[in-house]
Protein backbone atom coordinates (compact mmCIF):
# COMPACT_ATOMS: atom_id res chain seq x y z
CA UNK A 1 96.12 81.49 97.26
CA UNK A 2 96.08 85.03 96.45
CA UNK A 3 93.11 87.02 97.98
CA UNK A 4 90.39 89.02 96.41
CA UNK A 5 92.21 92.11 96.42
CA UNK A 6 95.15 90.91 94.63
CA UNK A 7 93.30 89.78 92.14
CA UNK A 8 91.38 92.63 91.59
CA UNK A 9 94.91 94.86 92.11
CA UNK A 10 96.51 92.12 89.01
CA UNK A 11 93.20 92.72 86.94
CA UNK A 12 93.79 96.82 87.41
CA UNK A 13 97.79 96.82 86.71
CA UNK A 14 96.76 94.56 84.00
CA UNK A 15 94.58 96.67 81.80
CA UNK A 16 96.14 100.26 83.26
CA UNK A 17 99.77 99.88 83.70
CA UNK A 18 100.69 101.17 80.55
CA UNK A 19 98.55 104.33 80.25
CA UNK A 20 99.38 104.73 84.10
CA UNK A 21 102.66 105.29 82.89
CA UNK A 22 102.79 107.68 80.40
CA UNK A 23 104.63 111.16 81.27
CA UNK A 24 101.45 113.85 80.97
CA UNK A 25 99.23 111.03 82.98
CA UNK A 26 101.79 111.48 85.62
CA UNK A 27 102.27 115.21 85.31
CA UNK A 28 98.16 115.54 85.33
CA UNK A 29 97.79 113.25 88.16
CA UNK A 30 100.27 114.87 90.39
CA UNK A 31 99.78 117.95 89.81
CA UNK A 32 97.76 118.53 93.17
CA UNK A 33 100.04 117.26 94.85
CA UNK A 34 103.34 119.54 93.91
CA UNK A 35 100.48 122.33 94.12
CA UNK A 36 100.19 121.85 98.21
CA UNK A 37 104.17 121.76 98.46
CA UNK A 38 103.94 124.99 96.40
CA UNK A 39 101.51 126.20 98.50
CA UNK A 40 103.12 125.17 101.73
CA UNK A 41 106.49 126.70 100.23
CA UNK A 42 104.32 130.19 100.09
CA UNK A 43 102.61 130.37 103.20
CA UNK A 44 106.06 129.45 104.88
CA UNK A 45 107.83 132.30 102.62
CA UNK A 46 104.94 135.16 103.45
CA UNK A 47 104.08 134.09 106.50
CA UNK A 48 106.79 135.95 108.15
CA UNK A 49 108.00 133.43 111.25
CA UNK A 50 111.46 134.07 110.60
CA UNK A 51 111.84 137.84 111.34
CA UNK A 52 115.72 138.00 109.65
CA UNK A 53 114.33 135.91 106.65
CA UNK A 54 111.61 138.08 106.32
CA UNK A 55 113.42 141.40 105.88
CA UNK A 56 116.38 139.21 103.36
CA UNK A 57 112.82 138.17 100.95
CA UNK A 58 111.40 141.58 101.13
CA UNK A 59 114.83 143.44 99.78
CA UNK A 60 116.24 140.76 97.80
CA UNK A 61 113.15 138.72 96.54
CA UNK A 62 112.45 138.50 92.55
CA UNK A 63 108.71 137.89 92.27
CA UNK A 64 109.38 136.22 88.40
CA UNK A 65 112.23 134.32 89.96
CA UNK A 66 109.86 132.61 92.95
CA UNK A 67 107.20 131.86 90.34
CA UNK A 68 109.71 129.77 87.95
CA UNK A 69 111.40 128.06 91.03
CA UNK A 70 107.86 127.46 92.42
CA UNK A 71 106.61 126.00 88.91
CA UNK A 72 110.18 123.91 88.34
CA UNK A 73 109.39 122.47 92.13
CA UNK A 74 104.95 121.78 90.86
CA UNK A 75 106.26 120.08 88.10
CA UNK A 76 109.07 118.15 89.18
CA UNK A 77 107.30 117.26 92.80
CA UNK A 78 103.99 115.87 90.24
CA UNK A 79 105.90 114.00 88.06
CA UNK A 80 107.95 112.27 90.57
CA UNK A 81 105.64 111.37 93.25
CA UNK A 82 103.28 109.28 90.24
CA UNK A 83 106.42 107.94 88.93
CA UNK A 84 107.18 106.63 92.05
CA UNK A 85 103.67 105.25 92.39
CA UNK A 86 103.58 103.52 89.30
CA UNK A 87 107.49 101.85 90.14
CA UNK A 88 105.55 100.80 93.35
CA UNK A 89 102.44 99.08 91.63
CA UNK A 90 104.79 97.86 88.80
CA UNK A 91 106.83 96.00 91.84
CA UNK A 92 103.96 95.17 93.79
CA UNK A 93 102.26 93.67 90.52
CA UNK A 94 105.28 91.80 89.29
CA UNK A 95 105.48 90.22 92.74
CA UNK A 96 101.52 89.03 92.73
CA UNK A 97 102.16 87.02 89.36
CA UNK A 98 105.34 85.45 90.53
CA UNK A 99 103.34 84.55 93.17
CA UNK A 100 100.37 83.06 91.14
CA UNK A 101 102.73 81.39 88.72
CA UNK A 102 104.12 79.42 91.60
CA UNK A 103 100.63 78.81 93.24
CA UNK A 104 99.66 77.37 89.76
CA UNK A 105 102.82 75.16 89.64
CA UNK A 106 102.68 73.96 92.87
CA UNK A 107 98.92 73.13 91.85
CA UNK A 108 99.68 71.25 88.64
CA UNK A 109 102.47 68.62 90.22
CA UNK A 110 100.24 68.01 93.26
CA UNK A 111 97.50 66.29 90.96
């Protein structure tokens, strides 16, 4: 017998999956979460802990060429951390009705 929470979790999948898993959803719902890599990737760049790496990014560093790599990694890091999410739930879901299906079989040729 599947428990509340599955049921409420096959309800959710149910009525979300598909706008869960279109592209901007993903890119808007991730987004914080490339941010804080981004934002780790800066404070580890300018926080000068590696003296030798330090001097190499102050005479060789292209400010325009951090931002785009920076933005590539955002967008990238937000799109597949949700799509991995969603593959996740999709797996999790499809599991929980092949589950139910059998419950309901098994329940139909005991009576």
């Amino acid at each position: 017998m599947l428990s509340k929470d599955e049921e409420n979790f096959l309800e959710y999948w149910k009525n979300n999956r598909e706008r869960e898993k279109k592209t901007f959803r993903q890119f808007a719902t991730g987004l914080p979460v490339g941010c804080v890599l981004a934002a780790a990737i800066l404070v580890s760049v300018f926080s000068g802990w590696d003296k030798r790496a330090d001097s190499d990014i102050n005479t060789s560093l292209n400010p325009s060429v951090l931002m785009i790599a920076l933005l590539i990694i955002v967008v990238f890091v937000a799109i597949f951390h949700k799509k991995h999410q969603w593959d996740q739930n999709e797996e999790q879901y499809q599991t929980l009705l092949r589950k139910k299906e059998k419950q309901e079989k098994n329940q139909t040729t005991q009576q």
